[in-house]
Protein backbone atom coordinates (compact mmCIF):
# COMPACT_ATOMS: atom_id res chain seq x y z
CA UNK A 1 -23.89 42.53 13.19
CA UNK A 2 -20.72 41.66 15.20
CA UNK A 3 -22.12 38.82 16.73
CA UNK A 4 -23.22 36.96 13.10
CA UNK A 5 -19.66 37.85 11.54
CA UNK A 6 -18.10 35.91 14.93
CA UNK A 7 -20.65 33.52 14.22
CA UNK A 8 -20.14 33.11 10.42
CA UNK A 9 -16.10 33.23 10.95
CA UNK A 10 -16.34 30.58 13.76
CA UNK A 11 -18.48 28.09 11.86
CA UNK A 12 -16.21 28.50 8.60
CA UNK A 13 -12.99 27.22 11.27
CA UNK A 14 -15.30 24.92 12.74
CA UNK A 15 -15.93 23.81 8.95
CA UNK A 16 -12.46 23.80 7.48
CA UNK A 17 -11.11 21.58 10.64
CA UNK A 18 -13.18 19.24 9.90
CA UNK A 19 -12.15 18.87 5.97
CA UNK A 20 -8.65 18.69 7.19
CA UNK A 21 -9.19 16.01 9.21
CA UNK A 22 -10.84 13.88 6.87
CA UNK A 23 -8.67 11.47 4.46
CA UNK A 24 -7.33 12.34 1.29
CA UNK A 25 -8.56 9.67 -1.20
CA UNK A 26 -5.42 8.71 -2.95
CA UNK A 27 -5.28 5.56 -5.34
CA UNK A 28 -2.15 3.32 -5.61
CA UNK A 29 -0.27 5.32 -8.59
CA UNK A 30 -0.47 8.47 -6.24
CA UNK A 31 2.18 6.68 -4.19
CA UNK A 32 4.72 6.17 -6.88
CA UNK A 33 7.45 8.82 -7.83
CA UNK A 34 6.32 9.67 -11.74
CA UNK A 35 10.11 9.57 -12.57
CA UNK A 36 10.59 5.88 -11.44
CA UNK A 37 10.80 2.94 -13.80
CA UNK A 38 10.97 -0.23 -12.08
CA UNK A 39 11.96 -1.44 -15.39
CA UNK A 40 14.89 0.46 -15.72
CA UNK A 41 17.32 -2.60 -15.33
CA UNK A 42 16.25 -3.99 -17.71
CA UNK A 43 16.52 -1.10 -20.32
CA UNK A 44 20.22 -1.43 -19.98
CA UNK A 45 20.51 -4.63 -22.30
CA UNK A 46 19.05 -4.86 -26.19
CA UNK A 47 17.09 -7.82 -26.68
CA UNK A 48 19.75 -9.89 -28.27
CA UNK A 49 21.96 -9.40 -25.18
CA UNK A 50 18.93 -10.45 -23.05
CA UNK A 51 18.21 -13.27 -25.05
CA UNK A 52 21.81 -14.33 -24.88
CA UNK A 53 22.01 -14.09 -21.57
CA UNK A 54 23.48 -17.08 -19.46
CA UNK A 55 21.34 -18.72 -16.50
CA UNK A 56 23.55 -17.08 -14.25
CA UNK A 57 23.68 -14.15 -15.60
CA UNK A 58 19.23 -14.09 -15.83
CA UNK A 59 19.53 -14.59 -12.30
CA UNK A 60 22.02 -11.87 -11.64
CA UNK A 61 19.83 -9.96 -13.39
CA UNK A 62 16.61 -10.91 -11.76
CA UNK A 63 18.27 -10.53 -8.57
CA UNK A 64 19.04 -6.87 -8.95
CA UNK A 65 15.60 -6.38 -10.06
CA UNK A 66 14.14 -7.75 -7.17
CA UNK A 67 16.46 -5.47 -5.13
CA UNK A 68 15.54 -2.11 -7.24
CA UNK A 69 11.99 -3.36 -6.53
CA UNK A 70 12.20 -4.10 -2.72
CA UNK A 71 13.84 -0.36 -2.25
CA UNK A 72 11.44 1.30 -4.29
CA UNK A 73 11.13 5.02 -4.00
CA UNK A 74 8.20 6.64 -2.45
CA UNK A 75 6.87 9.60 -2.28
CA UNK A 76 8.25 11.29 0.82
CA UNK A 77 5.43 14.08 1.14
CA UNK A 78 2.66 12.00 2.23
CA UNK A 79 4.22 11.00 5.25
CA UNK A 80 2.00 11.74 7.99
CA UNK A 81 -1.16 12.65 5.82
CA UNK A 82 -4.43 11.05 7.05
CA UNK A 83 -5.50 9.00 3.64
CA UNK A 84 -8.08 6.45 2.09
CA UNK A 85 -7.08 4.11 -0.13
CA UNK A 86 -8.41 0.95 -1.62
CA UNK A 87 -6.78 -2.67 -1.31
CA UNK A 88 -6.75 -6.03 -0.84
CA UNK A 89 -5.99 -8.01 2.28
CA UNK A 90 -3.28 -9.91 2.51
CA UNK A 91 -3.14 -10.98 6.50
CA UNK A 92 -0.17 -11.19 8.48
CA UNK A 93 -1.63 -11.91 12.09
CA UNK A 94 -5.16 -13.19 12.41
CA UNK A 95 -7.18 -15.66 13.89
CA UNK A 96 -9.77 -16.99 11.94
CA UNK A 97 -11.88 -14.01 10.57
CA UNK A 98 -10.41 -11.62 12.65
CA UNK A 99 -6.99 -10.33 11.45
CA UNK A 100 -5.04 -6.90 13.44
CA UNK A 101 -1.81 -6.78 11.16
CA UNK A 102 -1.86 -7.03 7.39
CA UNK A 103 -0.48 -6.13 3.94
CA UNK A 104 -2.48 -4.05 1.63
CA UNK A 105 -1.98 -5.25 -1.65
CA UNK A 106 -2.88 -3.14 -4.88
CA UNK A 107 -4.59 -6.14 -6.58
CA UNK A 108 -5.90 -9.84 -5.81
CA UNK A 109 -3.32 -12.40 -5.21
CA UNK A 110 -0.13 -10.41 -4.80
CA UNK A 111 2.45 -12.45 -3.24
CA UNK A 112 0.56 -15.55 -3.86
CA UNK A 113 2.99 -18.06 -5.93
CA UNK A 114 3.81 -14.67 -7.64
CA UNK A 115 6.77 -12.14 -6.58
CA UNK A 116 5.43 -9.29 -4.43
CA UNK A 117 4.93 -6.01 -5.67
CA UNK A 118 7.43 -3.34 -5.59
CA UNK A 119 7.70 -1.74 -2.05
CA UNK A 120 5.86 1.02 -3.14
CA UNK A 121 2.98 -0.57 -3.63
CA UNK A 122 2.44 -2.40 -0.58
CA UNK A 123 1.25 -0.90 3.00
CA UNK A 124 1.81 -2.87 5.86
CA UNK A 125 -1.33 -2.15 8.16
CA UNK A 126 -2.04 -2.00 12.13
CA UNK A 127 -5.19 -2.15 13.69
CA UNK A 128 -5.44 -1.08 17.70
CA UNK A 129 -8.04 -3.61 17.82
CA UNK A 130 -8.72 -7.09 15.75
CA UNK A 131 -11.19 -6.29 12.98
CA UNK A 132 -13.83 -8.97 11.99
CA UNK A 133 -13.24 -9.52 7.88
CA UNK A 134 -15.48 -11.86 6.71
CA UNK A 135 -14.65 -12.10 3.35
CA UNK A 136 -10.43 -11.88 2.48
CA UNK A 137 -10.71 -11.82 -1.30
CA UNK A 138 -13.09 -9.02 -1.83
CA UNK A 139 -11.64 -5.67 -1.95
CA UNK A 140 -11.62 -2.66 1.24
CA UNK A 141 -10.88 0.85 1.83
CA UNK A 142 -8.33 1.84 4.99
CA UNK A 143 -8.25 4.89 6.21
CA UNK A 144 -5.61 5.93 8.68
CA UNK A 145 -2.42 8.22 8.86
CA UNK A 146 0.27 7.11 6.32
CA UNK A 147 4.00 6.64 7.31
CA UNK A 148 6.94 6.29 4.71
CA UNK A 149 9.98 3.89 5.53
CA UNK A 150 11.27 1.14 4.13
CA UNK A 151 10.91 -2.02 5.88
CA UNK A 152 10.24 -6.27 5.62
CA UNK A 153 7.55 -8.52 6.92
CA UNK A 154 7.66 -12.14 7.08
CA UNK A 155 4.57 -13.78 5.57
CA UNK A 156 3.83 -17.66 5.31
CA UNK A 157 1.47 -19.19 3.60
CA UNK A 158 -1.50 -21.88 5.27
CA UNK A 159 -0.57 -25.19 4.38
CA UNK A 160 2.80 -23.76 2.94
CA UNK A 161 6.70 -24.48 5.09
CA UNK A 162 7.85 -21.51 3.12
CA UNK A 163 8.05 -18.01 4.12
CA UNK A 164 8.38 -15.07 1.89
CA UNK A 165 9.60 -11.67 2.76
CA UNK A 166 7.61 -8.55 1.46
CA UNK A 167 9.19 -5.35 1.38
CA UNK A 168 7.11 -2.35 1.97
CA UNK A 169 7.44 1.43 1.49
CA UNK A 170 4.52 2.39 3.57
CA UNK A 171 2.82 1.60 6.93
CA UNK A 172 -0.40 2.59 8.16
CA UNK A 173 -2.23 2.85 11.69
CA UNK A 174 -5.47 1.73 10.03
CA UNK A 175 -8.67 3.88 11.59
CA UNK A 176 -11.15 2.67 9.76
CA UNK A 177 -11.57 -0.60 7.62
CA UNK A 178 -14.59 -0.83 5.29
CA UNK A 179 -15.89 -3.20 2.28
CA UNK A 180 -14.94 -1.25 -1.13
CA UNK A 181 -18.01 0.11 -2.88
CA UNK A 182 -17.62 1.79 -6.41
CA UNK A 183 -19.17 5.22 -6.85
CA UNK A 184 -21.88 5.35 -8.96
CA UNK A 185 -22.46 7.24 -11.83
CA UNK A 186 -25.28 9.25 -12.13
């Protein structure tokens, strides 16, 4: 009897290690602080005062959003937790097909001809080795240990002189990079 209950208790540590080691599926409101309103600037004026609002004053104004937004809070405890999480690719070095750095974006065409995201809600991914992605526009899940800190990445567009700069809030040592697949229901 000793020698099952060894057996039993080694095979439930055995067990347990290996669900701690395996990511935490988190979606991209999981990494946004619930008492954060990246509108909140804008809450300050009534709608007459915004509509009266001078050029300079709109850009004052859009200016200080766009600073609330790039310094966007995150959500400190899931620093160093192994995750999964699904995105778009928005490639910062690649060649061809094969890309090793690049943003995760929450949805298609972030930073394209639009204002990026808040910081928040972008991940700025590393691979150890250049990963072969066929297909840019069609959604993936990452898996990898997550890091918060707030930092900027230059990205330029093809074709484009222009470079923008994209805050992010999180970084990622991507382990695994796979095509998104929704779960069926059954």
């Amino acid at each position: 009897m000793p020698m099952f209950r060894q057996s039993l208790l080694m095979l439930l540590l055995v067990t347990s290690a290996a669900a701690s080691d395996s990511p935490r599926e988190i979606l991209w409101d999981q990494l946004v602080p619930e008492d954060w309103d990246p509108y909140a600037v804008f809450d300050e004026l009534s709608d007459e005062e915004y509509a009266a609002l001078t050029d300079e004053e709109f850009f004052a104004l859009r200016e200080k959003a766009q600073e609330m937004l790039d310094k966007a809070p995150v959500i400190e405890e899931l620093d160093g937790q192994t995750v999964r999480i699904p995105g778009y690719v928005l490639p910062l070095e690649y060649k061809g097909t094969r890309i090793r750095e690049f943003l995760l974006m929450p949805y298609l065409g972030a930073c394209l001809h639009t204002p990026p995201p808040p910081a928040n809600q972008v991940i700025r991914c590393s691979l150890e080795q250049a990963h072969d992605l066929q297909e840019m526009w069609r959604p993936v899940w990452i898996s990898g240990r997550l890091k918060t800190g707030h930092a900027t990445s230059k990205l330029s567009e093809d074709g484009y002189d222009s470079i923008t700069d994209v805050s992010f809030g999180y970084s990622m040592d991507v382990e695994s990079i796979e095509p998104y697949r929704r779960a069926v229901a059954r």
